[in-house]
C-alpha atoms as a PDB file:
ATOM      1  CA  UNK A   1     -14.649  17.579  -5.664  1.00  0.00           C
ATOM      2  CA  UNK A   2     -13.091  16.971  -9.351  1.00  0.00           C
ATOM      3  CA  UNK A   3     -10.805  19.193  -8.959  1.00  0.00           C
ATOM      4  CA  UNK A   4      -9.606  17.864  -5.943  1.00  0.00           C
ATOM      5  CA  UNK A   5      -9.266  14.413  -6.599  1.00  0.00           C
ATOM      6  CA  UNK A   6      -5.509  14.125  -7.720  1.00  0.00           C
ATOM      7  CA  UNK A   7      -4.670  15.573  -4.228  1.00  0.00           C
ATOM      8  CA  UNK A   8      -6.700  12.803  -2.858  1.00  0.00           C
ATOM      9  CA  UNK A   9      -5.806  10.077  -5.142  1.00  0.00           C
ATOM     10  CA  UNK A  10      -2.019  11.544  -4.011  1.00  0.00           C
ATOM     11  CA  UNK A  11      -3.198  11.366   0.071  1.00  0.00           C
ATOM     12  CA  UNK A  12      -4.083   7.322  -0.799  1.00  0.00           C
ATOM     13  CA  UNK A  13      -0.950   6.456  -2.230  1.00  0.00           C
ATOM     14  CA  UNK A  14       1.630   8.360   0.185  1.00  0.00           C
ATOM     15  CA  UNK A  15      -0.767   6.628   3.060  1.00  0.00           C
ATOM     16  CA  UNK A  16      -0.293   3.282   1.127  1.00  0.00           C
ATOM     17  CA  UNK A  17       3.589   3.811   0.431  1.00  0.00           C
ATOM     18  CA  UNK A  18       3.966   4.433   4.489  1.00  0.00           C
ATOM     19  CA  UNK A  19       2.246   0.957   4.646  1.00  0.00           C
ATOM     20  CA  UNK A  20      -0.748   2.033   6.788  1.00  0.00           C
ATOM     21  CA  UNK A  21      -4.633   1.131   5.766  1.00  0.00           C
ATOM     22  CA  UNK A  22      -7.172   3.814   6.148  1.00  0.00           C
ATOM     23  CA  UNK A  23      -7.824   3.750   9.472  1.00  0.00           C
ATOM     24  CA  UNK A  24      -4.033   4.188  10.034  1.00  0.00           C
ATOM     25  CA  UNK A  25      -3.231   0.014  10.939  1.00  0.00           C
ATOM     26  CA  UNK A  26      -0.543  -1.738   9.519  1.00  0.00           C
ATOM     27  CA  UNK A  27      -0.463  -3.790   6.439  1.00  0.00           C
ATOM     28  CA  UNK A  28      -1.330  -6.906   6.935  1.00  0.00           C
ATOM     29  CA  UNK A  29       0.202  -9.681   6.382  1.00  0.00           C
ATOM     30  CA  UNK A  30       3.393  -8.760   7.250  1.00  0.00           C
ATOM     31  CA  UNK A  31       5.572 -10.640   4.055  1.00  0.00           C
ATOM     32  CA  UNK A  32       6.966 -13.317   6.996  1.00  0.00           C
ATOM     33  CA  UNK A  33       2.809 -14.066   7.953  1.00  0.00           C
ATOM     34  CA  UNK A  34       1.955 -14.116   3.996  1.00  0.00           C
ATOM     35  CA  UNK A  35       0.631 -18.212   3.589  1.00  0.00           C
ATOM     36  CA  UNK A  36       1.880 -17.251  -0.164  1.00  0.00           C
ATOM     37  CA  UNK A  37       4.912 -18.363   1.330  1.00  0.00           C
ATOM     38  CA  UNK A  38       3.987 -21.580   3.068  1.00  0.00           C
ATOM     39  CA  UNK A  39       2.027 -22.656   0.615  1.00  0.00           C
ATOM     40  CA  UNK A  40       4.212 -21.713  -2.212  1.00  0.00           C
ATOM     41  CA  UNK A  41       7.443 -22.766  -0.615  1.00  0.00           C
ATOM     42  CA  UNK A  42       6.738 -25.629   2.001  1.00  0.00           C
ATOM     43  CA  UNK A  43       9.652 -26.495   4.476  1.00  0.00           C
ATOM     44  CA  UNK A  44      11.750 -23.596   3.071  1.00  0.00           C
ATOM     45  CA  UNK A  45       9.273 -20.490   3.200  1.00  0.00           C
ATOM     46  CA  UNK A  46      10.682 -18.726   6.170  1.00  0.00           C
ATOM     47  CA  UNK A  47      14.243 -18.128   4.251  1.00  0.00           C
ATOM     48  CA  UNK A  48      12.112 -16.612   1.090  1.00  0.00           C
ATOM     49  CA  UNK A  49       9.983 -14.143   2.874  1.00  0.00           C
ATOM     50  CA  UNK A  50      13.235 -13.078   4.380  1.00  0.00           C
ATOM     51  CA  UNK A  51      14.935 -12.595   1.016  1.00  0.00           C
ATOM     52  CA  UNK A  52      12.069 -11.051  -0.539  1.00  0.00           C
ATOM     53  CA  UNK A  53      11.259  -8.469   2.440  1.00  0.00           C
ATOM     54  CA  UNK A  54      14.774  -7.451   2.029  1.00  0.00           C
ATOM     55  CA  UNK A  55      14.655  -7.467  -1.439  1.00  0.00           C
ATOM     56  CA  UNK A  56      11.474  -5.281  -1.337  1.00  0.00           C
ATOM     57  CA  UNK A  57      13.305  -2.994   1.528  1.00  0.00           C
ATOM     58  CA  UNK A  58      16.379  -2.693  -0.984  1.00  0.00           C
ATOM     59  CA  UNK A  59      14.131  -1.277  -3.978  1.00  0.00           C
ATOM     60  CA  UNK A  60      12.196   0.893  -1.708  1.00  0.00           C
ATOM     61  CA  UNK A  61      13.378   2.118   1.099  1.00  0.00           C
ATOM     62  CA  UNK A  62      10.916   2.771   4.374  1.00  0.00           C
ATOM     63  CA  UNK A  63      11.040   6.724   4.911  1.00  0.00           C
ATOM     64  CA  UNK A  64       8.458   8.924   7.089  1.00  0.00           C
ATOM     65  CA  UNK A  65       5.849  10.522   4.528  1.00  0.00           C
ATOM     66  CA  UNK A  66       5.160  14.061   4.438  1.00  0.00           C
ATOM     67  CA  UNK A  67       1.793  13.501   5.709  1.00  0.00           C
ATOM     68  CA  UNK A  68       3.011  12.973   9.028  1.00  0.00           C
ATOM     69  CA  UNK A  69       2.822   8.766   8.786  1.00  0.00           C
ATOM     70  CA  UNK A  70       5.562   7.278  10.099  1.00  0.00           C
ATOM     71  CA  UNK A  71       8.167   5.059   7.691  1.00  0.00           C
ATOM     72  CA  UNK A  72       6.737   1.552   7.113  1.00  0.00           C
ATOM     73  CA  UNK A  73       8.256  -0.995   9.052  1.00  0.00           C
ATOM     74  CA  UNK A  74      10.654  -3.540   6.546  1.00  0.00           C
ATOM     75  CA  UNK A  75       7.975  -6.428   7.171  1.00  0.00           C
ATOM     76  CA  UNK A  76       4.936  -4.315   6.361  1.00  0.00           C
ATOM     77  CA  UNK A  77       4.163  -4.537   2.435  1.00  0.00           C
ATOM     78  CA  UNK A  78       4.643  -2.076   0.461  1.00  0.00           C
ATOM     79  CA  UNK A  79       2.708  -2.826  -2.717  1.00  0.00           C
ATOM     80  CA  UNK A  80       4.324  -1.805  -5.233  1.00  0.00           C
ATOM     81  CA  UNK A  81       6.951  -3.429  -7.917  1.00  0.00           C
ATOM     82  CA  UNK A  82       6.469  -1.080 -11.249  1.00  0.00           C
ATOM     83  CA  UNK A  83       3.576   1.140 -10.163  1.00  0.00           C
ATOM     84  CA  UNK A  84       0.760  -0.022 -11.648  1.00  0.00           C
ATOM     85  CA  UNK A  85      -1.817  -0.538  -8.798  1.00  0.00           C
ATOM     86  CA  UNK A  86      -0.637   2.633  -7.224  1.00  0.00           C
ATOM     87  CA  UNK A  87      -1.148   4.233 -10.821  1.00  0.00           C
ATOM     88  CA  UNK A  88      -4.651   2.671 -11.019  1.00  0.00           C
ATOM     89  CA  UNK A  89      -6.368   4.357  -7.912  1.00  0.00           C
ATOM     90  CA  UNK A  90      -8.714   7.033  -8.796  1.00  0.00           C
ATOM     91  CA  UNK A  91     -11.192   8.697  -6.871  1.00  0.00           C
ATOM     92  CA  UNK A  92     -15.410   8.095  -7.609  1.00  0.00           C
ATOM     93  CA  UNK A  93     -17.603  10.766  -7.061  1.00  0.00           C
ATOM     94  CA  UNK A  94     -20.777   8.412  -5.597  1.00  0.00           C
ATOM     95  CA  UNK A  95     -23.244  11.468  -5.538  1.00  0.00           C
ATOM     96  CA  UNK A  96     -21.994  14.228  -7.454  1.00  0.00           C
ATOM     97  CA  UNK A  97     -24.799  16.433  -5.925  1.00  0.00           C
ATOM     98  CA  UNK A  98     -23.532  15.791  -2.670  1.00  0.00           C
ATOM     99  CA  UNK A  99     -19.465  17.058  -2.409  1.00  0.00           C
ATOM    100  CA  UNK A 100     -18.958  14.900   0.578  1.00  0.00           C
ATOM    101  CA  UNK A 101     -19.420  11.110  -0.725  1.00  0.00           C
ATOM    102  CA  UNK A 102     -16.593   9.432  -2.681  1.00  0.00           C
ATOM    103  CA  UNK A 103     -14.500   6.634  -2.548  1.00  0.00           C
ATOM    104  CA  UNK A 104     -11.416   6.158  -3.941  1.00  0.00           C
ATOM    105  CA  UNK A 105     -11.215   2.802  -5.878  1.00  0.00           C
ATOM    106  CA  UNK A 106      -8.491   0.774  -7.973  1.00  0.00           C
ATOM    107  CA  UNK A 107      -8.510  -0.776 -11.749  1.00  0.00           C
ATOM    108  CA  UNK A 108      -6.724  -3.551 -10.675  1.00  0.00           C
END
């Protein structure tokens, strides 16, 4: 199992960049459903999602993974601004005497 877990730790974050959980769902909330917004931004939070979903499409760009997931859709978050929660997941081995039990966790 160690010597697997980059691959898997790799499966986590292309299934994360294509903005699908694990059991293949979409991201939610969308960044025009996010209350950060409302709450953050009152009367004028519906303009501000909009610039910062585009803003967020512009510095990453939606594309089909090579895993097969589809490209994310431009409201679906993508999680990522420099890399460091995507840089933080790493794999747990929960009973090393069993290969088949592990989750895959974050630092952050």
């Amino acid at each position: 199992m160690e010597k697997d877990a980059p691959q898997f730790e790799e499966y986590v974050r292309e299934q994360l960049y294509s903005g699908v959980d694990g059991d293949e769902n979409p991201l939610i909330p969308g960044y025009t459903e996010d209350p950060y917004f409302k709450k953050t931004y009152g009367e004028h939070w519906k303009k501000n999602a909009e610039r910062y979903k585009n803003w967020k499409t512009k510095i990453q760009k939606p594309k089909p993974s090579y895993l097969g997931f589809s490209a994310r859709g431009n409201n679906t978050p993508n999680l990522i601004i420099r890399g460091d929660f995507y840089s933080s997941i790493s794999l747990i081995d929960l009973f090393p005497w069993h290969k088949q039990f592990f989750i895959v966790r974050t630092s952050l």
